[in-house]
Protein backbone atom coordinates (compact mmCIF):
# COMPACT_ATOMS: atom_id res chain seq x y z
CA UNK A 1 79.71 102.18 15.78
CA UNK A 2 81.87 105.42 15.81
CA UNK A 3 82.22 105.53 12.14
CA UNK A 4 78.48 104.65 11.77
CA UNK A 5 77.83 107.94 14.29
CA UNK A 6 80.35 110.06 11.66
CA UNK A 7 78.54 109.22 9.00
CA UNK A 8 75.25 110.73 10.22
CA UNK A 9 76.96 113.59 11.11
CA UNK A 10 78.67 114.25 8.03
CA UNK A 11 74.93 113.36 6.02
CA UNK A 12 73.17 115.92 8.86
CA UNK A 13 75.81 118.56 7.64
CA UNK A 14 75.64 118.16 4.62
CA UNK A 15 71.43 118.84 4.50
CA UNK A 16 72.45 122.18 5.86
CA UNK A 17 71.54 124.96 3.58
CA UNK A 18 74.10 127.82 2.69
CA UNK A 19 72.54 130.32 5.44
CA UNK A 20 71.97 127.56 8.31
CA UNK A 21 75.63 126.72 7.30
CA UNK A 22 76.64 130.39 7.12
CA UNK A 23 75.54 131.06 10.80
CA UNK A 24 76.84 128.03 12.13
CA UNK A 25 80.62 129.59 10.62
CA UNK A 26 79.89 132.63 12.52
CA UNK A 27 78.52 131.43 16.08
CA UNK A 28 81.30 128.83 15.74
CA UNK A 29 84.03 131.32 14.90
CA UNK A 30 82.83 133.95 17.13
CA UNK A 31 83.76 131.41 20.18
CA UNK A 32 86.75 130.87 19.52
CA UNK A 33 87.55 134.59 19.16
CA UNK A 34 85.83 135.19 22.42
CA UNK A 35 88.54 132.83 23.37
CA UNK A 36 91.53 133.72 21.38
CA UNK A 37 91.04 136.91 19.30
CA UNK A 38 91.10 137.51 15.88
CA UNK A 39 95.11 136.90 15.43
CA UNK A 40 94.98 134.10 17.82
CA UNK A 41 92.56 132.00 15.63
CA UNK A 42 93.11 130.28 12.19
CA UNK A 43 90.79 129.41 9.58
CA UNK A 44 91.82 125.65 9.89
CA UNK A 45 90.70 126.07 13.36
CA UNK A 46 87.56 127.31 12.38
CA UNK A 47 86.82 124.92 9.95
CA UNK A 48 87.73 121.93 12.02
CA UNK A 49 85.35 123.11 15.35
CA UNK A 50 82.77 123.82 12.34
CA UNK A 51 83.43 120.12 11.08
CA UNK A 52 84.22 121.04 7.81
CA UNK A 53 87.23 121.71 5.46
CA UNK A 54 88.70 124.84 4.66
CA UNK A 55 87.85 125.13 0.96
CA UNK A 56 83.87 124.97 2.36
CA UNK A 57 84.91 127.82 4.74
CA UNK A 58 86.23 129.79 1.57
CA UNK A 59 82.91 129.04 -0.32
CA UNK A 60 80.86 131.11 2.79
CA UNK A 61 83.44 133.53 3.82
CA UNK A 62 86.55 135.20 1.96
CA UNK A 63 88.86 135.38 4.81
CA UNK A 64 88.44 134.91 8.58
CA UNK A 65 88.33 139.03 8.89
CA UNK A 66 85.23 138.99 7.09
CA UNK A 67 83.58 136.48 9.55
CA UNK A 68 85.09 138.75 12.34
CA UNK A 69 82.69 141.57 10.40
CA UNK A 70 79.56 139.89 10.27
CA UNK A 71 80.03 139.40 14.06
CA UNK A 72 79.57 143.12 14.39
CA UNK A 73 75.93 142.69 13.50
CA UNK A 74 74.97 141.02 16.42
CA UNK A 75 74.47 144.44 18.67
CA UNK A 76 71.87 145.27 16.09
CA UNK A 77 69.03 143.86 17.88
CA UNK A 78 69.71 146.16 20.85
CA UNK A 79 69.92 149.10 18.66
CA UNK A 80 67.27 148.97 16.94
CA UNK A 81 65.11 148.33 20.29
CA UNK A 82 67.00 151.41 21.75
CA UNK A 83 65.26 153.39 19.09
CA UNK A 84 62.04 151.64 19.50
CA UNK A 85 62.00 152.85 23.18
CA UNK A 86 63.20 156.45 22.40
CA UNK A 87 61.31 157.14 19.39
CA UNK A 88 58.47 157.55 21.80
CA UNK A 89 59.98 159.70 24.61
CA UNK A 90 60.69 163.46 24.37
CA UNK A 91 63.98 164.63 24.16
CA UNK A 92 65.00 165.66 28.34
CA UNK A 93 65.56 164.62 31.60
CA UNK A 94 63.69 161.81 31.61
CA UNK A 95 64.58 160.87 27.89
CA UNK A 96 68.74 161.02 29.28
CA UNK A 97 67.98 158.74 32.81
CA UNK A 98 66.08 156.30 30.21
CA UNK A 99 68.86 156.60 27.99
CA UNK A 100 71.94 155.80 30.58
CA UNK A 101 69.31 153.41 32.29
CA UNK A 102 69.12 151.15 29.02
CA UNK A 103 72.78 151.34 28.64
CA UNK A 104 73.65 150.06 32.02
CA UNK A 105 71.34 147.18 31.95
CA UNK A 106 71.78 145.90 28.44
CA UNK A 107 75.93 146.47 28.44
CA UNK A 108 76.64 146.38 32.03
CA UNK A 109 74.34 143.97 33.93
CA UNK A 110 74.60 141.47 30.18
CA UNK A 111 70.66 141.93 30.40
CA UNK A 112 68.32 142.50 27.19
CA UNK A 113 64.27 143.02 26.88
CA UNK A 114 64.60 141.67 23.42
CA UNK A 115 65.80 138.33 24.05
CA UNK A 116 64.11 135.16 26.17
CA UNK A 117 65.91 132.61 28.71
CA UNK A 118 70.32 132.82 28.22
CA UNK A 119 71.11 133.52 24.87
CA UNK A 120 71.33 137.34 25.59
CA UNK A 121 73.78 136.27 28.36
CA UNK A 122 76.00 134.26 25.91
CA UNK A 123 75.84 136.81 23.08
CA UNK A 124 76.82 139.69 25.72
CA UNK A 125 79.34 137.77 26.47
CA UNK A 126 80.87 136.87 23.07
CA UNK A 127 80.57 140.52 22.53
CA UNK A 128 82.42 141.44 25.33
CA UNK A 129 85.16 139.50 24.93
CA UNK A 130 85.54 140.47 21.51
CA UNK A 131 85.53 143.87 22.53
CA UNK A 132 88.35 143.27 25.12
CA UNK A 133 90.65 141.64 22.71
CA UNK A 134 89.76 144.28 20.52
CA UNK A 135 91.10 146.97 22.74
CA UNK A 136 94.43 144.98 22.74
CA UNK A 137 94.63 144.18 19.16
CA UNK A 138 94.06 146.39 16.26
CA UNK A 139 90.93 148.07 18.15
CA UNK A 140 88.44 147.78 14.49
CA UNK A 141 85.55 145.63 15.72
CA UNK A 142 85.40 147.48 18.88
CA UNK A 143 85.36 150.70 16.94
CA UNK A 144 82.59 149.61 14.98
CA UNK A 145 80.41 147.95 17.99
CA UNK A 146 81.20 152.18 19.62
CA UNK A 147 79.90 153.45 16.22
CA UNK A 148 77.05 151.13 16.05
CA UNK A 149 75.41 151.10 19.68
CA UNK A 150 76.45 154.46 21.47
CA UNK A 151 77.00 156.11 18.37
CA UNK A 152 73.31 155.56 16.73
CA UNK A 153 71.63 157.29 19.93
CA UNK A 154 74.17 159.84 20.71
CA UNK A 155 72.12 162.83 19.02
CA UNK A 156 69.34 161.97 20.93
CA UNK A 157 71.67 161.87 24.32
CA UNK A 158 72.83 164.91 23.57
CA UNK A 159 69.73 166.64 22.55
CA UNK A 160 67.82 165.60 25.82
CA UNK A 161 71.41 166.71 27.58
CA UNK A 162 70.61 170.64 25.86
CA UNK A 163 66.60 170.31 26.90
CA UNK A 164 67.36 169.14 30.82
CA UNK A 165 69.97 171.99 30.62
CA UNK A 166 67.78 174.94 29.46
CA UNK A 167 64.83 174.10 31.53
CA UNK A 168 67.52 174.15 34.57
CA UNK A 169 67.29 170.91 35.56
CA UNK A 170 71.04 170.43 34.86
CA UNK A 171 74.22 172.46 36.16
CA UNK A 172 75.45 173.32 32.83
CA UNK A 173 79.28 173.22 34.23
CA UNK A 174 80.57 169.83 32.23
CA UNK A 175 81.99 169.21 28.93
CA UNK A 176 78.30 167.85 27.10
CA UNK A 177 79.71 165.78 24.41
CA UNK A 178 82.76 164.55 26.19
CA UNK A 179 80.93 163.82 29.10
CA UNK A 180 78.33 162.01 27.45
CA UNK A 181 80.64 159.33 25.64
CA UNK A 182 82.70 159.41 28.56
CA UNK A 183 79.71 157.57 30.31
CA UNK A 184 79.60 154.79 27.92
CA UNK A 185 83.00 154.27 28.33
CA UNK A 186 82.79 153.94 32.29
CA UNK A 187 79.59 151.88 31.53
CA UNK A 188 82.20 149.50 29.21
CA UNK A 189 84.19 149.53 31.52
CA UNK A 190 82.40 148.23 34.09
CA UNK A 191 81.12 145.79 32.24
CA UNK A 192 84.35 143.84 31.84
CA UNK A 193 84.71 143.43 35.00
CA UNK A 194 81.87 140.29 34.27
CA UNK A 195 84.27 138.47 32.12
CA UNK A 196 86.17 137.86 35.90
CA UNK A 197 85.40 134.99 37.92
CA UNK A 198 82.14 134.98 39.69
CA UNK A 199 83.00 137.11 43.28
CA UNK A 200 85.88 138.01 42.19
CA UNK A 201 85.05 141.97 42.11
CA UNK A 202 82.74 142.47 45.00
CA UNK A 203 80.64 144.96 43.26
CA UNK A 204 79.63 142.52 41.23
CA UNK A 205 77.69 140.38 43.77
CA UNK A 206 74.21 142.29 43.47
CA UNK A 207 73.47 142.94 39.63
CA UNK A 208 70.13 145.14 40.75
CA UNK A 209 71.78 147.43 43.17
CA UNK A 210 74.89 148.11 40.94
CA UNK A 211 72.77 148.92 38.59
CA UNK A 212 70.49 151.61 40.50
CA UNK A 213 74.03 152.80 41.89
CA UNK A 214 75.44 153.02 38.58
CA UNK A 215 72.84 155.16 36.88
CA UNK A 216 73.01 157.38 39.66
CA UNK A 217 76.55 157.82 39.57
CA UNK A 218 76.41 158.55 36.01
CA UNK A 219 73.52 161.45 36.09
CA UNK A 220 75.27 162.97 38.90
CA UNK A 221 78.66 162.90 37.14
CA UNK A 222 76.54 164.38 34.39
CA UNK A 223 75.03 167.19 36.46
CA UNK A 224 71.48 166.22 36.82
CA UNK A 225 70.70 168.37 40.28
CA UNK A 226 69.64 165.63 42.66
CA UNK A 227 65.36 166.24 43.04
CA UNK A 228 65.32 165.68 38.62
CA UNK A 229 67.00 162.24 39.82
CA UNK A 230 65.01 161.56 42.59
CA UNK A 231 61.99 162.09 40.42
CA UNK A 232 63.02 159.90 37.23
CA UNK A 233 64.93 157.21 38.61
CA UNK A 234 62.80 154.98 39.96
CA UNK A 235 63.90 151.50 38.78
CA UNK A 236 60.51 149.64 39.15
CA UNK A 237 59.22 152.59 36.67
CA UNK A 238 62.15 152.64 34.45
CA UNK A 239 61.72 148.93 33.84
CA UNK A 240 57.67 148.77 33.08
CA UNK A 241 58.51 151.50 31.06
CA UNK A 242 60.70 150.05 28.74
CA UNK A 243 58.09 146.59 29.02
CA UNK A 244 60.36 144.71 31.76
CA UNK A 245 57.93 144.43 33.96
């Protein structure tokens, strides 16, 4: 019966075309480097949790690095609906607490308007543990995911920063730039503090109110004078807005 089972298997596998196939190499590889890291993972390993042999690995993918690039494309999504959202709201005050609000809750709270039921969850995940092993290896994919999220809206961050600031709604007294990707790094930060055990970090216990708190923190540390906040950050808004709600 077990060698009856196998042979299904192997005949299901085999009706995969070369994209279905593809993916499956890349979700399949991208756990175990959630796991392991990049240097901690073989392409034998690969191919065996993938069910098939290496040369059929080589046919898809040249090396295991260039599986570890495609994973970089999985942020995308967010991105693109980061622009989506901005295209349509003037550089300013409101444009930078909409900005650092969609941050937060897509990187920090593992939360995204683009995607239905818990594969957000698992793919923020992934992410975020590729990120951390990242940091302790040779640092490239988390340079790229930087580049590729923070990086694509930073003009607009920066611009709405220079708006807010001339119309006085900001105490001009921090380093702008600096500042600015000094945010996403406490928002990053933060955010792998998820990858602990659940109640392990007691912050952690109320996703809604660290996020209000967090934003806060954040426009404050930014200089946003206290009434601008009051006025834009309004949660229930923030999230209709954007189409949560």
């Amino acid at each position: 019966m077990p060698s009856q089972n196998k042979t299904v298997q192997n005949k299901t596998q085999k009706r995969l075309a070369a994209p279905e196939r593809r993916q499956m190499i890349i979700e399949t590889a991208s756990l175990l480097f959630a796991k392991r890291g990049l240097h901690g993972v073989t392409t034998k390993e690969i191919a065996k949790a993938c069910k098939i042999s290496e040369p059929v690995l080589y046919q898809h993918f040249e090396s295991k690095e260039h599986i570890y690039q495609e994973l970089q494309i999985m942020c995308k999504g967010q991105t693109l609906y980061f622009h989506q959202v901005l295209k349509q709201v003037p550089a300013g005050s409101f444009g930078l607490v909409l900005t650092v609000f969609l941050l937060c809750y897509t990187v920090q709270i593992c939360r995204d308007p683009t995607q239905k039921g818990n594969r957000h969850a698992e793919i923020t995940d992934i992410l975020l543990r590729l990120q951390g092993f990242s940091f302790l290896e040779d640092g490239r994919f988390a340079k790229a995911l930087v580049k590729d999220c923070i990086g694509s809206v930073m003009p607009y961050l920066i611009e709405s920063y220079k708006v807010a600031e001339k119309a006085g709604e900001i105490d001009g007294d921090v380093s702008m730039e600096e500042d600015l990707w000094i945010t996403y790094e406490l928002i990053i930060g933060s955010a792998l503090f998820h990858l602990t055990k659940p109640g392990l970090i007691p912050s952690l216990s109320d996703s809604d109110v660290l996020l209000e708190r967090t934003v806060a923190y954040i426009l404050r540390g930014l200089g946003m004078k206290s009434g601008v906040i009051k006025k834009h950050h309004r949660t229930a808004h923030l999230m209709k807005y954007i189409g949560l709600n």
